[in-house]
Every structure is written in structure tokens, then in C-alpha cells.
C-alpha atoms as a PDB file:
ATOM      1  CA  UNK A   1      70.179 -58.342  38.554  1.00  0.00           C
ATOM      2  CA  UNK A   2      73.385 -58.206  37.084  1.00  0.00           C
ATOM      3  CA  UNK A   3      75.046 -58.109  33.180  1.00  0.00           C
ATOM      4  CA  UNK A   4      75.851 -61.869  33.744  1.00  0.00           C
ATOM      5  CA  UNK A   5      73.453 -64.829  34.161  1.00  0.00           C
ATOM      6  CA  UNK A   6      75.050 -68.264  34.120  1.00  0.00           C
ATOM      7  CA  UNK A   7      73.250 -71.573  35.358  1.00  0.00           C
ATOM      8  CA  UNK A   8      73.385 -75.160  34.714  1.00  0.00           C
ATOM      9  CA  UNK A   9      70.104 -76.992  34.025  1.00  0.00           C
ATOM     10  CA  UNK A  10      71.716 -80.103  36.188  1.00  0.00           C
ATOM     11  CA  UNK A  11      70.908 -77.548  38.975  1.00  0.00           C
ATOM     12  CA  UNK A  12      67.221 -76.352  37.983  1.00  0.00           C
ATOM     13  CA  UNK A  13      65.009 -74.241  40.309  1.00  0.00           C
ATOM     14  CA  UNK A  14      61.918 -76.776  39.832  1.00  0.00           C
ATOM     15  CA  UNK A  15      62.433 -80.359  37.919  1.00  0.00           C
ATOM     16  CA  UNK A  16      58.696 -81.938  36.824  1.00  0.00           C
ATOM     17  CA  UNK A  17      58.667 -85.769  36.262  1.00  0.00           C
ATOM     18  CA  UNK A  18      56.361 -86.941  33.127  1.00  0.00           C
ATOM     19  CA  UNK A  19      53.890 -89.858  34.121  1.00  0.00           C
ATOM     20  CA  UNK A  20      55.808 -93.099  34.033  1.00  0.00           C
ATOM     21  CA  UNK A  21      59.005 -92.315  34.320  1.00  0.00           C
ATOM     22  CA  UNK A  22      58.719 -91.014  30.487  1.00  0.00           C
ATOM     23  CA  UNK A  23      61.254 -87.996  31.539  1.00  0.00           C
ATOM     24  CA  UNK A  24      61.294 -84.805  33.507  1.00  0.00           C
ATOM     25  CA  UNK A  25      60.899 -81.259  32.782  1.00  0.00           C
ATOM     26  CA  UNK A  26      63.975 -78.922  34.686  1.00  0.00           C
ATOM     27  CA  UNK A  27      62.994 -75.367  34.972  1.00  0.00           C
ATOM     28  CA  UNK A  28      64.649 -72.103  35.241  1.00  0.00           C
ATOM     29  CA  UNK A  29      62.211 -69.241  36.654  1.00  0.00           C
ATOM     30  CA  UNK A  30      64.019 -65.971  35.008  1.00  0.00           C
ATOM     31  CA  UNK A  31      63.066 -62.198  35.405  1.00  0.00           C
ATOM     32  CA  UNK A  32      62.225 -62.789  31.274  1.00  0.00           C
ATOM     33  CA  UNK A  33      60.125 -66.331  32.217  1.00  0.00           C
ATOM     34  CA  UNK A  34      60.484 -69.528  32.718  1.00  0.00           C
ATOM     35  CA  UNK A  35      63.176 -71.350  30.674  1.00  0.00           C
ATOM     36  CA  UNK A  36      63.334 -75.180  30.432  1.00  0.00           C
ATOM     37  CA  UNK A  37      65.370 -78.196  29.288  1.00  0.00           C
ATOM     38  CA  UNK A  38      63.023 -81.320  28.647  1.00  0.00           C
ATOM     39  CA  UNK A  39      64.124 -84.879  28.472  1.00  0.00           C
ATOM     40  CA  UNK A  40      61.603 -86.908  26.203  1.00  0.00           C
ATOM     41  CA  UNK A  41      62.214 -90.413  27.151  1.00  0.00           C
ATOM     42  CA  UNK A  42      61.742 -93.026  23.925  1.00  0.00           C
ATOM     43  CA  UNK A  43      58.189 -94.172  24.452  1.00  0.00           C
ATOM     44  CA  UNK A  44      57.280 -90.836  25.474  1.00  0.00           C
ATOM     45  CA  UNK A  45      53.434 -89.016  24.152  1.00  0.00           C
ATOM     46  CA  UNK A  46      51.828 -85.930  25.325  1.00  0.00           C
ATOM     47  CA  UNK A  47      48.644 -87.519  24.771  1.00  0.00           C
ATOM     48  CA  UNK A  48      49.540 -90.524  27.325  1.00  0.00           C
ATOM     49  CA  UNK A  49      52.212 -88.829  29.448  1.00  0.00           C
ATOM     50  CA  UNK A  50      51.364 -85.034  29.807  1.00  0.00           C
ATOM     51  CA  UNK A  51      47.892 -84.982  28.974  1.00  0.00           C
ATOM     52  CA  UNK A  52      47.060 -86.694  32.644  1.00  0.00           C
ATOM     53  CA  UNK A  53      48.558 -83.907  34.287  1.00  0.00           C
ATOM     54  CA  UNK A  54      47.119 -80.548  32.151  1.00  0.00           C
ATOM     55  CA  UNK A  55      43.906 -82.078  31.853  1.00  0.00           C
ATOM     56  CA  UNK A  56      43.496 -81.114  28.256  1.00  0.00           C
ATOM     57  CA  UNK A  57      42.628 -82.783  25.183  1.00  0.00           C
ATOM     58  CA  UNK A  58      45.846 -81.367  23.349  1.00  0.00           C
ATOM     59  CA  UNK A  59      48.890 -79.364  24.337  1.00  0.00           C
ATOM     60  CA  UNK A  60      47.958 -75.707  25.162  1.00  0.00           C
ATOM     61  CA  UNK A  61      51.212 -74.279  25.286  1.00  0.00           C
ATOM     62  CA  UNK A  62      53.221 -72.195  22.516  1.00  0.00           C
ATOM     63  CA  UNK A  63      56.793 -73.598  22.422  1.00  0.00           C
ATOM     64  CA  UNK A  64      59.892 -71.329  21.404  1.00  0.00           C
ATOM     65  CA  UNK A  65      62.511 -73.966  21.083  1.00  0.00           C
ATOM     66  CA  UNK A  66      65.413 -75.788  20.024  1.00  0.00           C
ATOM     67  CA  UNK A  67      65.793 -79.620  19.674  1.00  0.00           C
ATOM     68  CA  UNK A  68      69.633 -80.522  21.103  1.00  0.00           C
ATOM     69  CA  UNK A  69      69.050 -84.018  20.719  1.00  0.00           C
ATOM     70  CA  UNK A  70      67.008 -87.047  19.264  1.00  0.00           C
ATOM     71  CA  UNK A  71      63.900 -86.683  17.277  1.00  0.00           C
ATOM     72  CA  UNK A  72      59.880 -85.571  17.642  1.00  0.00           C
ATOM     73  CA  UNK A  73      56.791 -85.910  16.128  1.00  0.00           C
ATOM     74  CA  UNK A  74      54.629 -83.174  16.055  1.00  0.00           C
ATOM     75  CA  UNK A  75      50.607 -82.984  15.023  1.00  0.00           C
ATOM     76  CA  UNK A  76      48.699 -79.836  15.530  1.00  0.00           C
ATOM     77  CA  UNK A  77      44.835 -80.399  15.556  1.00  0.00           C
ATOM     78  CA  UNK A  78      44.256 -79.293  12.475  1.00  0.00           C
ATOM     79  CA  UNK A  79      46.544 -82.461  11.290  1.00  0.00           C
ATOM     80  CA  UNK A  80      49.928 -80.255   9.745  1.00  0.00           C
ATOM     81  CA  UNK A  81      52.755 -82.092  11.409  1.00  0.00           C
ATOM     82  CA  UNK A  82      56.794 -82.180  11.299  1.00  0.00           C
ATOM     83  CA  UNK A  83      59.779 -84.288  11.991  1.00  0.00           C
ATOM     84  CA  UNK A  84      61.937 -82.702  14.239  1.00  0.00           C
ATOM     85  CA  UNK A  85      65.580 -83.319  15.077  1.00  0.00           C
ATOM     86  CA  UNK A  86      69.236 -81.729  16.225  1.00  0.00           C
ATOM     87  CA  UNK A  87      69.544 -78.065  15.519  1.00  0.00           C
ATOM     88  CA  UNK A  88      65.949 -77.555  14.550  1.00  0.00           C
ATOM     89  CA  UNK A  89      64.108 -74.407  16.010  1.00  0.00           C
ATOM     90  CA  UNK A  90      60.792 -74.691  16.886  1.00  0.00           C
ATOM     91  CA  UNK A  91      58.097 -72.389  17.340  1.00  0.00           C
ATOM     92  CA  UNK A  92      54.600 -74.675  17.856  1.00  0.00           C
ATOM     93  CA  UNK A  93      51.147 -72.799  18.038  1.00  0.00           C
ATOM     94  CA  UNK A  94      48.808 -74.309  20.984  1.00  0.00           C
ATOM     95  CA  UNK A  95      46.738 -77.653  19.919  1.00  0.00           C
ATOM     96  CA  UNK A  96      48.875 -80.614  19.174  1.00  0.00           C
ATOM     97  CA  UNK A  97      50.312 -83.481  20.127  1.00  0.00           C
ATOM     98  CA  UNK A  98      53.797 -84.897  20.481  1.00  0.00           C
ATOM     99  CA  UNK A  99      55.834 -88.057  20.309  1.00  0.00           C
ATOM    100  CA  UNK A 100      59.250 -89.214  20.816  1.00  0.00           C
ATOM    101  CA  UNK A 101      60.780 -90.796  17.586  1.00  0.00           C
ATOM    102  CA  UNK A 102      63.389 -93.733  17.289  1.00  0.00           C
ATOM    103  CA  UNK A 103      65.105 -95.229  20.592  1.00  0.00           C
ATOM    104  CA  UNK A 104      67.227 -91.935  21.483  1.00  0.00           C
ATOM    105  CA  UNK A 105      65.819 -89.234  24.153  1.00  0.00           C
ATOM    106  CA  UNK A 106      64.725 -86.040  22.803  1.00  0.00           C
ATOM    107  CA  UNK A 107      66.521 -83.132  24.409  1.00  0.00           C
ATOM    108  CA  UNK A 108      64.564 -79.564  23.968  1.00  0.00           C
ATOM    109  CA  UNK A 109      64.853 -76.238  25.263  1.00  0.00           C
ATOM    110  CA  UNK A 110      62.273 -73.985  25.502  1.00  0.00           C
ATOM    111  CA  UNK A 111      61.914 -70.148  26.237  1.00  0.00           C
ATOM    112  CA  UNK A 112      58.347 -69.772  26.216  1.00  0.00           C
ATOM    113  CA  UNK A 113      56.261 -73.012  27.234  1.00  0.00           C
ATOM    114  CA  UNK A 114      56.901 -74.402  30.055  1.00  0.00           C
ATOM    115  CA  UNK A 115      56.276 -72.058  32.536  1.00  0.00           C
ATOM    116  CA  UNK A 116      53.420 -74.704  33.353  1.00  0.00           C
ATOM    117  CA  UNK A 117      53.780 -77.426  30.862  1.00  0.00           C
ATOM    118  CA  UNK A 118      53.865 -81.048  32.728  1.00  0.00           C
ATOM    119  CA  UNK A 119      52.143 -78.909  35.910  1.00  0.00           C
ATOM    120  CA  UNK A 120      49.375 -80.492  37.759  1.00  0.00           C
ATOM    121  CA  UNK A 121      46.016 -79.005  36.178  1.00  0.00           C
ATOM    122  CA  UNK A 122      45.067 -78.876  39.909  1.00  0.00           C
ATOM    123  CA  UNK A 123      48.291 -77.386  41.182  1.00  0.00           C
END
């Protein structure tokens, strides 16, 4: 590898659609992990949109983030929650859920949890 990695996420190596057209997932595999830009269309729930696909009751994966865009709901199991918005950073234990808030897409990148996040339990 050399001192200089540059990509554009409009050119992923792997883009995963969320059930119903809710959004997509675009994926960079790096030599440090995956790295991923999510689109959270409004109307969009883990629990009705992702939870199909990982076959879990709640979200399983740690998120390392930043929100770009729009606004989130988050609700761990234990019931602590947050608003999140533009310039927030993120870092979200396993065991929660997620919703999009307001009519805007939520825009997030994420260094650490999607290396399978919106990934076929199956495949």
C-alpha cells in the first residue's frame, strides 16, 4: 500500500440495499476494516428494515461514527437513548435500535460497524 489512500463512496467496493427501498449501505473494505457511508432513508428502523436481514432481535454491531447529515434516534436495550444530528460522533455499544428522525435522510459514516451490518444473516 502506499502513503496515499483516496476514494469516493459514489464508487464503493460493495453497496447493501436496506429492505424497502429504506436506503443502502456503500462499503469500503480497507487493510484497517471496513469503512462505510449509510443513507437512512426517512421512514427508515433497524427493527423493521435491518433486523430482517441480521436476524437479531437488536443491532449487534459497535458503531464508530459521525452523523454528516439529518437526524437519528437511538435506544440501547437497556432503554438510554440520544438524538443525534450533523457533526455528532458516535460511538454505540451493541443492543439497540435505530430510527430516522424528521423528513431529511440521515447520512453516517462509520469506521467500525459495518463490516456486516445490513448483511444477509445467511450470507
Amino acid at each position: 500500500m502506499g502513503g496515499l489512500v483516496h476514494r469516493n463512496f459514489d464508487k464503493p467496493d460493495e453497496t447493501r440495499p436496506f429492505e424497502a427501498g429504506t436506503g443502502r449501505l456503500d462499503l469500503f473494505n480497507t487493510e484497517g476494516g471496513a469503512v462505510g457511508r449509510a443513507v437512512f432513508e426517512p421512514g427508515w428502523r433497524w427493527s423493521l428494515h435491518i433486523k430482517p436481514l441480521a436476524g437479531t432481535d437488536s443491532c449487534r454491531s459497535a458503531h464508530t461514527g459521525y452523523i454528516v447529515s439529518g437526524r437519528m434516534k437511538i435506544v440501547m436495550d437497556d432503554g438510554e437513548s440520544g438524538d443525534l444530528g450533523p457533526g455528532d460522533f458516535i460511538q454505540i455499544a451493541p443492543g439497540h435500535d435505530a430510527w430516522v428522525l424528521g423528513d431529511e435522510p440521515c447520512v453516517a459514516l462509520d469506521w467500525t460497524g459495518y463490516s456486516d451490518y445490513a448483511k444477509p444473516a445467511d450470507g
